[in-house]
N, C-alpha and C. Protein backbone atom coordinates (compact mmCIF):
# COMPACT_ATOMS: atom_id res chain seq x y z
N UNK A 1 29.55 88.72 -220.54
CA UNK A 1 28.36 89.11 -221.25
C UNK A 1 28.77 89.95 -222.46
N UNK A 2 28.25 89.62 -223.41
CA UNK A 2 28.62 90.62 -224.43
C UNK A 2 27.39 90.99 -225.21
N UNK A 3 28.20 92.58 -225.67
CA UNK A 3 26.88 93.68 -225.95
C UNK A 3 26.81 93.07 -227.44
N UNK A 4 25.47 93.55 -228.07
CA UNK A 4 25.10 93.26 -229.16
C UNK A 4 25.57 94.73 -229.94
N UNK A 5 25.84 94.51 -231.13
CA UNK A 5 25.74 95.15 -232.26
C UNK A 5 24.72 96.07 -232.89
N UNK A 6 25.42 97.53 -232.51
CA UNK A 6 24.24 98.57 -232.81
C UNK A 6 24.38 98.45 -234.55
N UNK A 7 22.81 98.10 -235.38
CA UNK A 7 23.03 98.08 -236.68
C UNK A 7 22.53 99.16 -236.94
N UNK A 8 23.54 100.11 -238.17
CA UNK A 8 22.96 101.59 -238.39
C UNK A 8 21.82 101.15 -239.67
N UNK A 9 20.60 101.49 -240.07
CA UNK A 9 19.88 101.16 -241.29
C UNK A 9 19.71 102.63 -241.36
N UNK A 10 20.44 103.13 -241.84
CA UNK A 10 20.51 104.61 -242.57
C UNK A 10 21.14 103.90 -244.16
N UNK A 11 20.26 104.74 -244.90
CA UNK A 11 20.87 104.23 -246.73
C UNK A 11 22.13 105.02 -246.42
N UNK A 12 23.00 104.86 -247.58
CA UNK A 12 24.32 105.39 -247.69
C UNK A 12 23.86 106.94 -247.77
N UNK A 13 23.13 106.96 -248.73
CA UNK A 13 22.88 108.89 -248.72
C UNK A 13 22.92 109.63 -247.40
N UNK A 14 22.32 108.78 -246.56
CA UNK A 14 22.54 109.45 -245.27
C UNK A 14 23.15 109.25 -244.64
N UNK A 15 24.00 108.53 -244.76
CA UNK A 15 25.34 108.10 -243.95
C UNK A 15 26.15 109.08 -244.76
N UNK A 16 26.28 109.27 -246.05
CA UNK A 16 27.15 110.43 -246.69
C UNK A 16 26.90 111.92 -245.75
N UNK A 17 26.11 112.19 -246.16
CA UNK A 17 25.48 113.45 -245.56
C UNK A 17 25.62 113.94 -244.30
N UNK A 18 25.53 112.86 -243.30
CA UNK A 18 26.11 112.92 -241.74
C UNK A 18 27.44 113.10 -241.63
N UNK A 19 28.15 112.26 -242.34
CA UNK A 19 29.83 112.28 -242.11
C UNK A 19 30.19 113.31 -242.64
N UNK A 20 29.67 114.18 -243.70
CA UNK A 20 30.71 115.85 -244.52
C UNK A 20 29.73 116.78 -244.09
N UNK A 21 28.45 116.68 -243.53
CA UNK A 21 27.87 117.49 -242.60
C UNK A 21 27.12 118.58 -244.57
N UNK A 22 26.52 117.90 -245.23
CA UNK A 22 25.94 118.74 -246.12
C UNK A 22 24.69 118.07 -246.44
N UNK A 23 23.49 119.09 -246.76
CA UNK A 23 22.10 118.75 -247.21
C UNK A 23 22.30 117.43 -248.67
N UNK A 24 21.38 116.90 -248.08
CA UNK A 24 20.96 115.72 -248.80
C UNK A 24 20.71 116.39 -250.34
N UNK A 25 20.14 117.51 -250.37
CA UNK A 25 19.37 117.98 -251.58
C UNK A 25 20.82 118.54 -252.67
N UNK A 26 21.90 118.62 -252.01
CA UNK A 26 22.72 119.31 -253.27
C UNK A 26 23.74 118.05 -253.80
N UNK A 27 23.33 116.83 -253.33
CA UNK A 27 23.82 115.95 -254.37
C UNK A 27 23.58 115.74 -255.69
N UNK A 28 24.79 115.09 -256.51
CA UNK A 28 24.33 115.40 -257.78
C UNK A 28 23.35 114.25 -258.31
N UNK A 29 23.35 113.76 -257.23
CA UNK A 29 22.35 111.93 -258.12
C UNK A 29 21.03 112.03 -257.77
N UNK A 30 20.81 113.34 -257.24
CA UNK A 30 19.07 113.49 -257.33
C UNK A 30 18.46 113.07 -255.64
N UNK A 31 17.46 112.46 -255.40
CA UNK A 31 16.53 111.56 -254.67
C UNK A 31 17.24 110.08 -254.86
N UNK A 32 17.30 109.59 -253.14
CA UNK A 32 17.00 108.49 -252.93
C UNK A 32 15.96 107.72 -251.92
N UNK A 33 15.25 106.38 -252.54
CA UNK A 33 13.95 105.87 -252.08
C UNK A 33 14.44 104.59 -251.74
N UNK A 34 13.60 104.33 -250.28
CA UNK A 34 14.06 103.26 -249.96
C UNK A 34 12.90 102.85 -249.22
N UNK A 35 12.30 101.42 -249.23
CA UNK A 35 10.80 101.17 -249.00
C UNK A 35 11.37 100.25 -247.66
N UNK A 36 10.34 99.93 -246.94
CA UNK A 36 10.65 99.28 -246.04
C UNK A 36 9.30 98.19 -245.73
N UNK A 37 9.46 97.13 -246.27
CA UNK A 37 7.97 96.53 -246.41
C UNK A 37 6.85 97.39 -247.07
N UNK A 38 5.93 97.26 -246.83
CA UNK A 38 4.74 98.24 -247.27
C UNK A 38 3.84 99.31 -246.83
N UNK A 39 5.04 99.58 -245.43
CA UNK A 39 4.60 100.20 -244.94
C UNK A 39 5.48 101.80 -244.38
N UNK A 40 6.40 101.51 -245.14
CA UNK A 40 7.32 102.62 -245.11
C UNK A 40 7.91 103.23 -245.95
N UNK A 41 7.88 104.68 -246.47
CA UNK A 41 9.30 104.99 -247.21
C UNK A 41 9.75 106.03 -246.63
N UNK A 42 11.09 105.73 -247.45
CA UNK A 42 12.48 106.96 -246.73
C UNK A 42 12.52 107.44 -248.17
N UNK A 43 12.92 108.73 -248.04
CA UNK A 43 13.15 109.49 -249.23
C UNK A 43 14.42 110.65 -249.33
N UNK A 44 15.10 110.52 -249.76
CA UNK A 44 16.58 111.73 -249.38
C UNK A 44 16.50 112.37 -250.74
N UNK A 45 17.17 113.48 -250.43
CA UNK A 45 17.50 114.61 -251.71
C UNK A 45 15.84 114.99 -252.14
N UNK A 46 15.24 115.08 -251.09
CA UNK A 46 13.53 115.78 -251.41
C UNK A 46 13.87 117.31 -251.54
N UNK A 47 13.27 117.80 -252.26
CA UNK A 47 13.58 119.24 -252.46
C UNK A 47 11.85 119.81 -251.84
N UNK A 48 11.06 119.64 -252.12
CA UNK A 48 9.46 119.48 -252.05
C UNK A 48 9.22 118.36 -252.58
N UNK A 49 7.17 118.66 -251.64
CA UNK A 49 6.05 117.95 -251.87
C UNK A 49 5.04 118.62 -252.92
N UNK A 50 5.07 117.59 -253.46
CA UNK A 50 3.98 119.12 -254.26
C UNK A 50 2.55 118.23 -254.30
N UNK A 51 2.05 116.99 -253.87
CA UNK A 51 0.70 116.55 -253.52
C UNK A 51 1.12 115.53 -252.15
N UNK A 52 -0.02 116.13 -251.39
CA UNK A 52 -0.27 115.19 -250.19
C UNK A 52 -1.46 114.98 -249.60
N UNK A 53 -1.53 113.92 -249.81
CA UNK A 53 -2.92 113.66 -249.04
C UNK A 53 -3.15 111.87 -248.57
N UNK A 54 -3.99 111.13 -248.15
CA UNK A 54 -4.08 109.80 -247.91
C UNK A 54 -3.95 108.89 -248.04
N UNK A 55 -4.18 109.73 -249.80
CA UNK A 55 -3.85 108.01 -250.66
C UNK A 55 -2.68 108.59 -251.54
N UNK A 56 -2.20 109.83 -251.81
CA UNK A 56 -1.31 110.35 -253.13
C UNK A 56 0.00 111.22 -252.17
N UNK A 57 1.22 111.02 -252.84
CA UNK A 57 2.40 111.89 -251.91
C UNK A 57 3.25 111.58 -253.22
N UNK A 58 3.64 113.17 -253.60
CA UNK A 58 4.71 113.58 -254.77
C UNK A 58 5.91 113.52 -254.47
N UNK A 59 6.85 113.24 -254.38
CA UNK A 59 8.05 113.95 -253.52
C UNK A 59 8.85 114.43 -255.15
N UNK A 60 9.53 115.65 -254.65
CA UNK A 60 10.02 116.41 -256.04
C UNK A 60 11.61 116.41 -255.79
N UNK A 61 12.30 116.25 -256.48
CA UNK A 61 13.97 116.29 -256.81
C UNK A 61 14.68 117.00 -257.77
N UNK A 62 15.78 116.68 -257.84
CA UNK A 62 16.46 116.90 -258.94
C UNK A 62 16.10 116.72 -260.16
N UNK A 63 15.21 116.86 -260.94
CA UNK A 63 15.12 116.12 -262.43
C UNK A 63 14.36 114.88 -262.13
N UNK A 64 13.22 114.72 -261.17
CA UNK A 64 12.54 113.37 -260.86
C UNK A 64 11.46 113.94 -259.71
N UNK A 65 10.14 112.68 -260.03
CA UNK A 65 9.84 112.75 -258.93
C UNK A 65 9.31 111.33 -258.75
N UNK A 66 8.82 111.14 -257.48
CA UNK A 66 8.29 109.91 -256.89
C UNK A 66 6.96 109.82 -256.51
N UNK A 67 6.08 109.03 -257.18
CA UNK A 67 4.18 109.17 -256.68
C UNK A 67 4.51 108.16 -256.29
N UNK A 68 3.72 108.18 -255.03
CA UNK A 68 3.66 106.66 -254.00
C UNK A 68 1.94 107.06 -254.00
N UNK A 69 1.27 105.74 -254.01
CA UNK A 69 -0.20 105.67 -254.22
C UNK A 69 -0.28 104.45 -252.94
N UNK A 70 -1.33 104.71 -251.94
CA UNK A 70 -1.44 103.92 -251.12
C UNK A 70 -2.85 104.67 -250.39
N UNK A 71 -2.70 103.91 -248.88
CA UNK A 71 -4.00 104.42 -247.81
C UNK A 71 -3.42 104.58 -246.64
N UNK A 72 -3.91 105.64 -245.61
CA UNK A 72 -3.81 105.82 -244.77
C UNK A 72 -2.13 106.36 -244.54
N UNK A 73 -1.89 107.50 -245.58
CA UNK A 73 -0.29 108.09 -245.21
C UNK A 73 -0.60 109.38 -244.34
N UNK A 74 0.53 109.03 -243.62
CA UNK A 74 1.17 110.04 -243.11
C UNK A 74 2.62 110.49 -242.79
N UNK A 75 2.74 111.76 -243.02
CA UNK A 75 3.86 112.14 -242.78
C UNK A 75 4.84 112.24 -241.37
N UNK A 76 6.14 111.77 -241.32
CA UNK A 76 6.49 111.84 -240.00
C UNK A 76 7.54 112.53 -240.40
N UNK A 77 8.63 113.41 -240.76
CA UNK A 77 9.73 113.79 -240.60
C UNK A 77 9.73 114.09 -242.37
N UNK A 78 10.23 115.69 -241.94
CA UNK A 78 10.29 116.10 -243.27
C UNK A 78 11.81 117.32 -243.55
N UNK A 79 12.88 117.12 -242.99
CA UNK A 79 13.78 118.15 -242.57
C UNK A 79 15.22 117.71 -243.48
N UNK A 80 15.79 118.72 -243.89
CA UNK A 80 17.42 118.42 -244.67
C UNK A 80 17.24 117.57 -245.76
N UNK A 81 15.69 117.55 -246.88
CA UNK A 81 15.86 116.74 -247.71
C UNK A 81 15.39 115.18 -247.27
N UNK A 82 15.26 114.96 -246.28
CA UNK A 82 15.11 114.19 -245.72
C UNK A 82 13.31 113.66 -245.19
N UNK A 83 12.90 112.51 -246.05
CA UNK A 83 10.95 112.21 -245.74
C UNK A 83 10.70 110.94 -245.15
N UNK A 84 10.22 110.68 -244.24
CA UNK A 84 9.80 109.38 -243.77
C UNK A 84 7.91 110.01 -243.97
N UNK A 85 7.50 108.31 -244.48
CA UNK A 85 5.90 108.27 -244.85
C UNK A 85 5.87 107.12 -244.48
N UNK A 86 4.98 107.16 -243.65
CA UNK A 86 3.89 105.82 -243.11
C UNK A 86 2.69 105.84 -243.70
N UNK A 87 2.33 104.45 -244.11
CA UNK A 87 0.85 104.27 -244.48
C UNK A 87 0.97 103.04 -245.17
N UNK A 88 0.29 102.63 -245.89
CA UNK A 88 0.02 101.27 -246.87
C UNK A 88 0.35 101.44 -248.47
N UNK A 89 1.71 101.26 -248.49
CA UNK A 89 1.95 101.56 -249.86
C UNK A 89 1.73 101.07 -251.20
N UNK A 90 0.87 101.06 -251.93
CA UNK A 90 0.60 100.02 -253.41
C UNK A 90 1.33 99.96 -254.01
N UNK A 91 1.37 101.50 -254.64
CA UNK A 91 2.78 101.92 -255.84
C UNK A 91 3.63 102.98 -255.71
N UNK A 92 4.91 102.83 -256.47
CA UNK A 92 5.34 104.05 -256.51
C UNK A 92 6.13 104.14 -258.00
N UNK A 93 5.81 104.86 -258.44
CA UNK A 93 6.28 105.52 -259.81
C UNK A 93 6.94 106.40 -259.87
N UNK A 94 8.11 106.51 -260.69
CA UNK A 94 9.28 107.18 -260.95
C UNK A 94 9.04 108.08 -262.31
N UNK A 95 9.04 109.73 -262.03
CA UNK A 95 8.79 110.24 -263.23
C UNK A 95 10.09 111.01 -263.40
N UNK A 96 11.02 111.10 -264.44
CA UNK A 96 12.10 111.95 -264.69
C UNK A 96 11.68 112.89 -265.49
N UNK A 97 12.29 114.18 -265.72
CA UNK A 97 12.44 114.65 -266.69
C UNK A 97 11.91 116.62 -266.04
C-alpha cells in the first residue's frame, strides 16, 4: 500500500518565513496575495487592516495596499503578517505608493 503525498500549498513567502523562523512583515518585497478561486484570499507581509467590513477589506504593507471588494467576508486568521478572508470575491485592486 502506498501513502499518498502530503502537498504543502503554502506560497513561497510562507514557506520562507517558516524555514528562518522571521515575520512575514520585514521582508523587503512588501505583501504577498494569493486568491484561491473566488472564494479565498491569503495575504502575507500584512502590516494592518485599515477597512473591514462585508463587502470592503484594505490590507496595508510595505508601500501598497490591497482592496478586495466582494460579499459576505470574513475574517479567519490574522497573526505574523499573515490574513486568510473568506467570502465572494469580485475585485481586488492594487494601490502603491
Amino acid at each position: 500500500m502506498s501513502r499518498a503525498k502530503r502537498i504543502d500549498k503554502r506560497s513561497i513567502v510562507e514557506k520562507i518565513t517558516d524555514i528562518f523562523d522571521i515575520p512575514s512583515s520585514v521582508l523587503p518585497w512588501g505583501m504577498d496575495m494569493e486568491l484561491r478561486n473566488d472564494k479565498e484570499i491569503f495575504v502575507t507581509g500584512c502590516t494592518g487592516i485599515s477597512e473591514y467590513s462585508d463587502n470592503c477589506v484594505i490590507f496595508c504593507g510595505k508601500g501598497m495596499k490591497f482592496i478586495c471588494n466582494g460579499t459576505d467576508f470574513e475574517l479567519y486568521t490574522f497573526a505574523d503578517g499573515r490574513v486568510k478572508l473568506r467570502g465572494t470575491i469580485e475585485t481586488v485592486h492594487i494601490e502603491r505608493g
